[in-house]
PDB file of N, CA and C in Angstrom:
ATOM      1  N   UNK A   1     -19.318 -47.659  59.670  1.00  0.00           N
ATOM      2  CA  UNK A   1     -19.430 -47.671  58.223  1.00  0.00           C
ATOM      3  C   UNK A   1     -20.913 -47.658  57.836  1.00  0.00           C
ATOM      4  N   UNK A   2     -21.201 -47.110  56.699  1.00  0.00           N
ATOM      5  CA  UNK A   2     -22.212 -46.614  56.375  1.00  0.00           C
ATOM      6  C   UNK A   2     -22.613 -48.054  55.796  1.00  0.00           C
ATOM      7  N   UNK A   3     -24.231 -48.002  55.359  1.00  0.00           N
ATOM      8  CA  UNK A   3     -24.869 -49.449  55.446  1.00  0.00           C
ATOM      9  C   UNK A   3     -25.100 -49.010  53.656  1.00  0.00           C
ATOM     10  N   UNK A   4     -24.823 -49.727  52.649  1.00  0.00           N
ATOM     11  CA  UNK A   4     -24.775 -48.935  51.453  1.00  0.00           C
ATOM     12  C   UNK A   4     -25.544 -50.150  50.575  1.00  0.00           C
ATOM     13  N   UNK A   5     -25.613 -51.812  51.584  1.00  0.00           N
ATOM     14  CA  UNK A   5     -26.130 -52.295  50.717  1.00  0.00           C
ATOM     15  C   UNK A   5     -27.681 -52.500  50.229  1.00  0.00           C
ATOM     16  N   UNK A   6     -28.340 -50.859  50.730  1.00  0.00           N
ATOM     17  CA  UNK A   6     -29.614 -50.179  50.242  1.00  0.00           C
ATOM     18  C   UNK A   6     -29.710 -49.056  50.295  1.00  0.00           C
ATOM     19  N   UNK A   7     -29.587 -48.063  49.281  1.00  0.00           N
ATOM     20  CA  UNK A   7     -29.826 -46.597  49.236  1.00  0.00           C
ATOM     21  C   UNK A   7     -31.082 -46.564  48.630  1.00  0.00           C
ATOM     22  N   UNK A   8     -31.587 -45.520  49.919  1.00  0.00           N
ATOM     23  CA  UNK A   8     -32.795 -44.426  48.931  1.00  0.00           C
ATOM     24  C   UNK A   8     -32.688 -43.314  48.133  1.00  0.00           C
ATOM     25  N   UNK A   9     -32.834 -43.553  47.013  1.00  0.00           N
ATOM     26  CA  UNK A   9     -32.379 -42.536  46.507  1.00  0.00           C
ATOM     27  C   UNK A   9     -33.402 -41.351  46.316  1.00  0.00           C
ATOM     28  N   UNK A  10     -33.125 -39.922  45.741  1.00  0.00           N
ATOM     29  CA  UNK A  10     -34.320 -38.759  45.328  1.00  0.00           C
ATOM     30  C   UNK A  10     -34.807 -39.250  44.258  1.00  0.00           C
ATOM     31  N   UNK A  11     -36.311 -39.139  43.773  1.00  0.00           N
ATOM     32  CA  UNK A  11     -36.449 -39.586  42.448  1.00  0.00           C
ATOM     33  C   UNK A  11     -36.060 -38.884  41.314  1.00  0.00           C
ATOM     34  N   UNK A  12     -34.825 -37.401  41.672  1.00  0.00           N
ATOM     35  CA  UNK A  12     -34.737 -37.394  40.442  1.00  0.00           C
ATOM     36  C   UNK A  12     -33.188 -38.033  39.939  1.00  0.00           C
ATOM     37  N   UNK A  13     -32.401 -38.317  41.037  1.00  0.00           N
ATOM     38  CA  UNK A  13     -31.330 -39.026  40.515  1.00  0.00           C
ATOM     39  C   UNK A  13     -31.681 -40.608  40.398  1.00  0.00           C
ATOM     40  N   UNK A  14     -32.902 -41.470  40.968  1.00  0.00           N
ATOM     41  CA  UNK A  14     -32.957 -42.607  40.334  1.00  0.00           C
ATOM     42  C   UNK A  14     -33.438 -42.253  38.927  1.00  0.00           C
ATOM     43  N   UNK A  15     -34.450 -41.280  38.316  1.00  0.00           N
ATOM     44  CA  UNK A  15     -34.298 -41.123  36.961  1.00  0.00           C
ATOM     45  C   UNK A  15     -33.276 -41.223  36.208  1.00  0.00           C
ATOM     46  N   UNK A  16     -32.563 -40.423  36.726  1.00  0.00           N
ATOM     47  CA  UNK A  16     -31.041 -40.310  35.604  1.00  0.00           C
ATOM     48  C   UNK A  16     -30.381 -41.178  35.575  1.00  0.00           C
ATOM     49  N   UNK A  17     -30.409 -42.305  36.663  1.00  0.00           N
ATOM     50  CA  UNK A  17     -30.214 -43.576  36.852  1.00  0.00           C
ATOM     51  C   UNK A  17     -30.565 -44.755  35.877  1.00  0.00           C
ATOM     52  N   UNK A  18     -31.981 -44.492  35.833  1.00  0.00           N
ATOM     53  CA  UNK A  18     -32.206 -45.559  34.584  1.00  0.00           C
ATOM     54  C   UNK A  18     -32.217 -44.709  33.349  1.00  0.00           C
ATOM     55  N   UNK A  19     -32.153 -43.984  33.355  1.00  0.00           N
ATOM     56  CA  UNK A  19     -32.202 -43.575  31.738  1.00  0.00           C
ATOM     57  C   UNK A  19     -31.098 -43.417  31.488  1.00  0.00           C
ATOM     58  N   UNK A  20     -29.619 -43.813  32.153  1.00  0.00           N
ATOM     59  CA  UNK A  20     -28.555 -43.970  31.991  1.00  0.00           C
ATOM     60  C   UNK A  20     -28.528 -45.432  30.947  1.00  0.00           C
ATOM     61  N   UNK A  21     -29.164 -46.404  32.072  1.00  0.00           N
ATOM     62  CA  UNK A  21     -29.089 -47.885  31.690  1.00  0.00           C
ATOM     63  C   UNK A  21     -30.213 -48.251  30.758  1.00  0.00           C
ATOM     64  N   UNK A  22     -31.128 -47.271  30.292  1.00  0.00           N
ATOM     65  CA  UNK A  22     -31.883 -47.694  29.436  1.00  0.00           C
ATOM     66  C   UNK A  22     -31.533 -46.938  27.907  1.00  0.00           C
ATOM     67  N   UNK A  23     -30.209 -46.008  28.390  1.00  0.00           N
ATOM     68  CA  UNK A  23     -30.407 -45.639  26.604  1.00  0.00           C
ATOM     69  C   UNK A  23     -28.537 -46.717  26.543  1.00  0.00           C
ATOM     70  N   UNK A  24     -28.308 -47.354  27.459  1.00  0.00           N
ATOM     71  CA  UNK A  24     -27.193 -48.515  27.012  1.00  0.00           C
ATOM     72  C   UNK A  24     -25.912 -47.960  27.799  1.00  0.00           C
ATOM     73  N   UNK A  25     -25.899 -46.890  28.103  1.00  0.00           N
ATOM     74  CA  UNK A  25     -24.790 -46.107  28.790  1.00  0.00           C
ATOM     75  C   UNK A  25     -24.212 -46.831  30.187  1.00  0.00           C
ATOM     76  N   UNK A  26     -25.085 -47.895  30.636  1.00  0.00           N
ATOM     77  CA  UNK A  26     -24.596 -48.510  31.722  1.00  0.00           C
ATOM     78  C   UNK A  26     -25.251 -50.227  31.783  1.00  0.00           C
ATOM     79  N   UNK A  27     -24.789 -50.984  32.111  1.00  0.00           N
ATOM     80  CA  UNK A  27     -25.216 -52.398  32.342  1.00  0.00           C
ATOM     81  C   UNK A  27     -26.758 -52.017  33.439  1.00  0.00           C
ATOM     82  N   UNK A  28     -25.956 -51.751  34.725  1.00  0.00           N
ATOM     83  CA  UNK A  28     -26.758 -51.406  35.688  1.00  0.00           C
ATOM     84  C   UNK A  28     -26.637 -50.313  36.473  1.00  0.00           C
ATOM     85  N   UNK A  29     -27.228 -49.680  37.907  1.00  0.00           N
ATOM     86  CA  UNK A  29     -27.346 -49.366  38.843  1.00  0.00           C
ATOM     87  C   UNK A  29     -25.840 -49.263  39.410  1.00  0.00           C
ATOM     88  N   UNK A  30     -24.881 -50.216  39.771  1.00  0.00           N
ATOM     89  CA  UNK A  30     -23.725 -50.176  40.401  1.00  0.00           C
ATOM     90  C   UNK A  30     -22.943 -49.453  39.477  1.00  0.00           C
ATOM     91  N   UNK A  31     -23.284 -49.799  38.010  1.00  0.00           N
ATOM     92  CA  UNK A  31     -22.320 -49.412  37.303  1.00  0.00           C
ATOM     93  C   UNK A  31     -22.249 -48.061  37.003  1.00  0.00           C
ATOM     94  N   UNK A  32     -23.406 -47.216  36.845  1.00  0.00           N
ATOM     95  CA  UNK A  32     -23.507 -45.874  37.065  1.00  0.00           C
ATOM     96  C   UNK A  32     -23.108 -45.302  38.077  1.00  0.00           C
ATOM     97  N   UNK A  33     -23.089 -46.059  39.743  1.00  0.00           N
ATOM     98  CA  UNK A  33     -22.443 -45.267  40.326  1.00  0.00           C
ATOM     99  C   UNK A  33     -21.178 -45.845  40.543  1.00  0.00           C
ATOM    100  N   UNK A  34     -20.430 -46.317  40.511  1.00  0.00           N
ATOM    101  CA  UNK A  34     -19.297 -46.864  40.074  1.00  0.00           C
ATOM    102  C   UNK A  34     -18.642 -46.101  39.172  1.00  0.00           C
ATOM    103  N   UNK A  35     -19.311 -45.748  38.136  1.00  0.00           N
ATOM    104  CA  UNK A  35     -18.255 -44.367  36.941  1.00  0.00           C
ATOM    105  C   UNK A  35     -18.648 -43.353  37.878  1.00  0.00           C
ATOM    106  N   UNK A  36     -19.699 -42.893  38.757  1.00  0.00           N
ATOM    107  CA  UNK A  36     -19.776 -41.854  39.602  1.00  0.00           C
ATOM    108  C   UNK A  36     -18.326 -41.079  40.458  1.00  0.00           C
ATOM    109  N   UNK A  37     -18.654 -42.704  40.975  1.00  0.00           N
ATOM    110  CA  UNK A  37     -17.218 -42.561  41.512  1.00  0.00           C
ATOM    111  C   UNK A  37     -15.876 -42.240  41.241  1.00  0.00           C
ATOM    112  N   UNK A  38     -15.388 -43.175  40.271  1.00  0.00           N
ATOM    113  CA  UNK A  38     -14.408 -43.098  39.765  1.00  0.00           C
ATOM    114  C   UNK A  38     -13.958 -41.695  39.522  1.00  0.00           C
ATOM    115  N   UNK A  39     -15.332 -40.899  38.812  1.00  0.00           N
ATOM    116  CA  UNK A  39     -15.171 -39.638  37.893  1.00  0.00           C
ATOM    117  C   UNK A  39     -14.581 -38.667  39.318  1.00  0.00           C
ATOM    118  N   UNK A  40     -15.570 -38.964  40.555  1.00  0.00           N
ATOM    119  CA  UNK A  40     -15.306 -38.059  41.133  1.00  0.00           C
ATOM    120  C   UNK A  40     -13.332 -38.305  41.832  1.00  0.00           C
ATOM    121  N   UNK A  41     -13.208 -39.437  42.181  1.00  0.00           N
ATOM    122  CA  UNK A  41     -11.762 -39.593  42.432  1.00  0.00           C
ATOM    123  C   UNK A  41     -11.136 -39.327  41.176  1.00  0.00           C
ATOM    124  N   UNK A  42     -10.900 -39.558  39.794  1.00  0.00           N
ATOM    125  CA  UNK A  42     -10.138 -38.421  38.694  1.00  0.00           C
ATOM    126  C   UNK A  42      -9.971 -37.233  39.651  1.00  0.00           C
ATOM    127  N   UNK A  43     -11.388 -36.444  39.328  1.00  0.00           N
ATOM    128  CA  UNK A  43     -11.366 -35.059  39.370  1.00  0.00           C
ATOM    129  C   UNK A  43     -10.252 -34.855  41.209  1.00  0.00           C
ATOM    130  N   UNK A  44     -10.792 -35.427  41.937  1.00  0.00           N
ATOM    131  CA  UNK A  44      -9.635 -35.245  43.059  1.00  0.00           C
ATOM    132  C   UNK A  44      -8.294 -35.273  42.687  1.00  0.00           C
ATOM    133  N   UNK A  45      -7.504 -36.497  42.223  1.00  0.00           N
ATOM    134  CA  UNK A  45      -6.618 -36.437  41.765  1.00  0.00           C
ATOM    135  C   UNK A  45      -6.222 -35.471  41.057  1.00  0.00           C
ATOM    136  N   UNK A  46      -6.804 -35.203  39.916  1.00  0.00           N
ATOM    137  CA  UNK A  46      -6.458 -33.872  39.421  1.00  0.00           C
ATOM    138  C   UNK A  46      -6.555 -32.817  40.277  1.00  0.00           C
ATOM    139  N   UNK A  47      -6.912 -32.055  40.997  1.00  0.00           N
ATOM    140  CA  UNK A  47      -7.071 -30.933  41.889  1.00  0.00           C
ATOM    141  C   UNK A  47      -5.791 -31.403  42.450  1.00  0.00           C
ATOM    142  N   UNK A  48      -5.581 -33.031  43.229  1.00  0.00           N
ATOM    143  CA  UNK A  48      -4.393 -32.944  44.020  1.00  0.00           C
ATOM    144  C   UNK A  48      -3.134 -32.396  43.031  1.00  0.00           C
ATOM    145  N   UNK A  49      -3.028 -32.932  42.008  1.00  0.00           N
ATOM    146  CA  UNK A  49      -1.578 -32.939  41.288  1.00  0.00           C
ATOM    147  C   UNK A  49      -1.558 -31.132  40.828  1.00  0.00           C
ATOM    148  N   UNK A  50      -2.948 -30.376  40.146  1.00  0.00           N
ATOM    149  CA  UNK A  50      -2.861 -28.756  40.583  1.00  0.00           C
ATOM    150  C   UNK A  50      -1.954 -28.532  41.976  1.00  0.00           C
ATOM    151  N   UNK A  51      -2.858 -28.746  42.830  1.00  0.00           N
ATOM    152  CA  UNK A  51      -2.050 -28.089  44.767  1.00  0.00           C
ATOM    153  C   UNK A  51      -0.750 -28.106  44.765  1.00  0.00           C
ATOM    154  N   UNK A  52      -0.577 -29.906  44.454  1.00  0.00           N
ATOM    155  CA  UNK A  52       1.114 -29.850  44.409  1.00  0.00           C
ATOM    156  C   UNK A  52       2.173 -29.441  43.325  1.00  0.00           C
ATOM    157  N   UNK A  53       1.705 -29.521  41.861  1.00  0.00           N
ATOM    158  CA  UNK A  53       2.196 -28.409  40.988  1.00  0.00           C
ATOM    159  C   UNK A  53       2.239 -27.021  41.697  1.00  0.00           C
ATOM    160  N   UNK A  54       1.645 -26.412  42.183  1.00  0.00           N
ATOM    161  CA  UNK A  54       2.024 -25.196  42.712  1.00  0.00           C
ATOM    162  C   UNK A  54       2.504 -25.289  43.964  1.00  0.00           C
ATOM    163  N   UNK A  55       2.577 -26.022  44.933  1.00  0.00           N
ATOM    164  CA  UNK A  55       4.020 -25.732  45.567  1.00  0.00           C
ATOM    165  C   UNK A  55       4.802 -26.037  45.363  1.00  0.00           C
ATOM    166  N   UNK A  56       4.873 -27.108  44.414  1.00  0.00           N
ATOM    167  CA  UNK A  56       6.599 -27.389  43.775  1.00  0.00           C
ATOM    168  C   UNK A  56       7.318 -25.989  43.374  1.00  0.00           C
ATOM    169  N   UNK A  57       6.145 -25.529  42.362  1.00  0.00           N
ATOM    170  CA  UNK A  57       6.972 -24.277  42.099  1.00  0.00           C
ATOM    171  C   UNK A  57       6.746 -22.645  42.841  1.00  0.00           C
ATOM    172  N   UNK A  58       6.139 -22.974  44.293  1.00  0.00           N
ATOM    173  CA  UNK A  58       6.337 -22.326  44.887  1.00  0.00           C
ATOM    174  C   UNK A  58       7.941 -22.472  45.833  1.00  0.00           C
ATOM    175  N   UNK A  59       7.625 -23.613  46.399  1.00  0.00           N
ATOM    176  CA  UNK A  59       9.459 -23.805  46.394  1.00  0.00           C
ATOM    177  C   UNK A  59      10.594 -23.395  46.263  1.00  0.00           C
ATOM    178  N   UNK A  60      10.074 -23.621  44.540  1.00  0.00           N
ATOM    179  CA  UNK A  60      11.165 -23.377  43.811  1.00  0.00           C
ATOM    180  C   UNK A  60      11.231 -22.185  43.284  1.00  0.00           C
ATOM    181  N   UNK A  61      11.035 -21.156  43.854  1.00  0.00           N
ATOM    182  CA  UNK A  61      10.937 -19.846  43.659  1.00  0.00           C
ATOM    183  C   UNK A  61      11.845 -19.354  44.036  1.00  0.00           C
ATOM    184  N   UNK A  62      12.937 -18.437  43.564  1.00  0.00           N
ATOM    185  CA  UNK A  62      14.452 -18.040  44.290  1.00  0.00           C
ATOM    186  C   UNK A  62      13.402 -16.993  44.761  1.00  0.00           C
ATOM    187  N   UNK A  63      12.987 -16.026  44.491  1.00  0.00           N
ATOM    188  CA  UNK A  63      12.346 -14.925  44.500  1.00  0.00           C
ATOM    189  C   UNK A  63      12.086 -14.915  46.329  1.00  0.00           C
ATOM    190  N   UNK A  64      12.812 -13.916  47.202  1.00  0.00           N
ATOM    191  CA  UNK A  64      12.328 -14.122  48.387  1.00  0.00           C
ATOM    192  C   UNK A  64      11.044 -13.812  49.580  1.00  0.00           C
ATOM    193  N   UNK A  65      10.753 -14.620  50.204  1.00  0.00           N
ATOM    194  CA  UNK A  65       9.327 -14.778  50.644  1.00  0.00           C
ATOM    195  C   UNK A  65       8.477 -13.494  51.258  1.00  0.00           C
ATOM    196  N   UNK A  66       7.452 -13.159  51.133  1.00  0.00           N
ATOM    197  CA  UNK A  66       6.341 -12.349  51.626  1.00  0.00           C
ATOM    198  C   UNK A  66       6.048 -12.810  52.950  1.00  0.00           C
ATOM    199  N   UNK A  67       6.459 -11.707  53.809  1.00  0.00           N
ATOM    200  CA  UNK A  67       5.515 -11.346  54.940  1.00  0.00           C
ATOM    201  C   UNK A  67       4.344 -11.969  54.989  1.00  0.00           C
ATOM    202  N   UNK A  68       3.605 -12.547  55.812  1.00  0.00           N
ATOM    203  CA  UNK A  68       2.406 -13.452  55.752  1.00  0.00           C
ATOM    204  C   UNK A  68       1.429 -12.014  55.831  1.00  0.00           C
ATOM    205  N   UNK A  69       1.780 -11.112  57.095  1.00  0.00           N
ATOM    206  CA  UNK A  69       0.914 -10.099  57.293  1.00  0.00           C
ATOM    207  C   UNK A  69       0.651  -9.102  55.698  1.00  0.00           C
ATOM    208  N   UNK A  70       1.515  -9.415  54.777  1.00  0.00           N
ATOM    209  CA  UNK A  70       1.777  -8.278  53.570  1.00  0.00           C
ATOM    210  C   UNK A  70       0.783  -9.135  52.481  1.00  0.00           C
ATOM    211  N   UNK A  71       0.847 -10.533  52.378  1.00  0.00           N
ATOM    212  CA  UNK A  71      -0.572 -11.057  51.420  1.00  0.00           C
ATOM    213  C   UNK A  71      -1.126 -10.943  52.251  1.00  0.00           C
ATOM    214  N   UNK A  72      -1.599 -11.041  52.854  1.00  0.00           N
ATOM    215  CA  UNK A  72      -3.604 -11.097  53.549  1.00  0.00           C
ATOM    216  C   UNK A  72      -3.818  -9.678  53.629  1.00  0.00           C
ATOM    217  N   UNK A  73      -2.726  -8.554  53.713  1.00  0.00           N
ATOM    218  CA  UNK A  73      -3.450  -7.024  53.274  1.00  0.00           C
ATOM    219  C   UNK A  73      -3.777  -6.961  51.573  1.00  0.00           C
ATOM    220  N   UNK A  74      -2.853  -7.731  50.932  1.00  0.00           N
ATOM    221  CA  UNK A  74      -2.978  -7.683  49.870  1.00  0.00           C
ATOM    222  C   UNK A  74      -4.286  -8.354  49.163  1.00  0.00           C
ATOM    223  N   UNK A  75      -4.278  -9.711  49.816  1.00  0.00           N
ATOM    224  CA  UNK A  75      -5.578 -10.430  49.364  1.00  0.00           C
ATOM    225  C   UNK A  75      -6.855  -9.515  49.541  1.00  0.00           C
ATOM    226  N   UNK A  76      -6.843  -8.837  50.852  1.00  0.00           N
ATOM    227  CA  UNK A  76      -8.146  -8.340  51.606  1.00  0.00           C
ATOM    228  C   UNK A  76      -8.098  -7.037  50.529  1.00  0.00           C
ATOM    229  N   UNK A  77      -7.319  -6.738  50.679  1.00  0.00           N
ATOM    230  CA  UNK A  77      -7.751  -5.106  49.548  1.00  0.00           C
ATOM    231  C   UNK A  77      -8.171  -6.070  47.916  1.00  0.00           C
ATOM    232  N   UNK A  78      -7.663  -7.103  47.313  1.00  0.00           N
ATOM    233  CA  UNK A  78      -8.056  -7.495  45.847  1.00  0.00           C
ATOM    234  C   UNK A  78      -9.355  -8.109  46.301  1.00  0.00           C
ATOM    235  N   UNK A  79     -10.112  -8.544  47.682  1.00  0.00           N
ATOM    236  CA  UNK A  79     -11.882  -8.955  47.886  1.00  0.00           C
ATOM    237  C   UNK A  79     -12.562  -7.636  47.754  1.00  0.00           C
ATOM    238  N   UNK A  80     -11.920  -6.461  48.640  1.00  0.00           N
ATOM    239  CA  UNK A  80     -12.411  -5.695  48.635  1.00  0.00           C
ATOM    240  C   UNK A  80     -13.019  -5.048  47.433  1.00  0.00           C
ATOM    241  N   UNK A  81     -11.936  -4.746  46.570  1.00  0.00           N
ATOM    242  CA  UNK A  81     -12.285  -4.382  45.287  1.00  0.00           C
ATOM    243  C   UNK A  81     -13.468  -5.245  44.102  1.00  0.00           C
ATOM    244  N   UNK A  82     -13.204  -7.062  44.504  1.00  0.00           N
ATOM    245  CA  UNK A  82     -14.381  -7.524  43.952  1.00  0.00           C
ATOM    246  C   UNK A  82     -15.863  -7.182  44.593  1.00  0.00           C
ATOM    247  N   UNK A  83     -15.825  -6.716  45.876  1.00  0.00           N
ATOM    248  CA  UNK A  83     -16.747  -6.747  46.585  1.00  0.00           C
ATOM    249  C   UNK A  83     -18.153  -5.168  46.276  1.00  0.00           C
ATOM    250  N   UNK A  84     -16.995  -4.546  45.809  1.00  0.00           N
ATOM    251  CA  UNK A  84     -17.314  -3.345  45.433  1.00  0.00           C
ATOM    252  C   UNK A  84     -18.437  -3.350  44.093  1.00  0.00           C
ATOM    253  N   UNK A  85     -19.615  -2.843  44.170  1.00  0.00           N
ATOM    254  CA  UNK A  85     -20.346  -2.873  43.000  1.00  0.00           C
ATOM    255  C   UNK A  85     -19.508  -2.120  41.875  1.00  0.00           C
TER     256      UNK A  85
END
């Protein structure tokens, strides 16, 4: 386990650090990264409940299944075409 009870930080995220807690937006230091955190586990959660919204209703698709070999020609020709100036 990582030793966390001293980080060095870059000076430009200890900036944003206190000028978090100096315009009132945070008590302290923990507490900024503490909503750091949090924000970033939301945003996971959300991405997770996207993934599994779509295989639920991949699932649940009567519609019957694709050849694995028939998307990845398909995918590779729709890169191709982005790839294309």
């Amino acid at each position: 386990m990582a030793d966390t009870s001293s980080i060095k930080l870059p000076p430009d995220l200890a900036a944003r650090i206190e000028e978090r807690i100096a315009s009132g937006g945070a008590p302290d230091a923990a507490a900024v990264v503490r909503a750091g955190l949090e924000s970033l586990d939301a945003d996971d959660a959300r991405k997770l409940a996207i993934v599994r919204e779509k295989i639920e209703a991949a699932l649940a698709d009567p519609r019957p299944s694709s050849p694995a070999d028939e998307v990845f020609d398909r995918l590779e020709a729709a890169l191709e075409k982005l790839r294309r100036p």
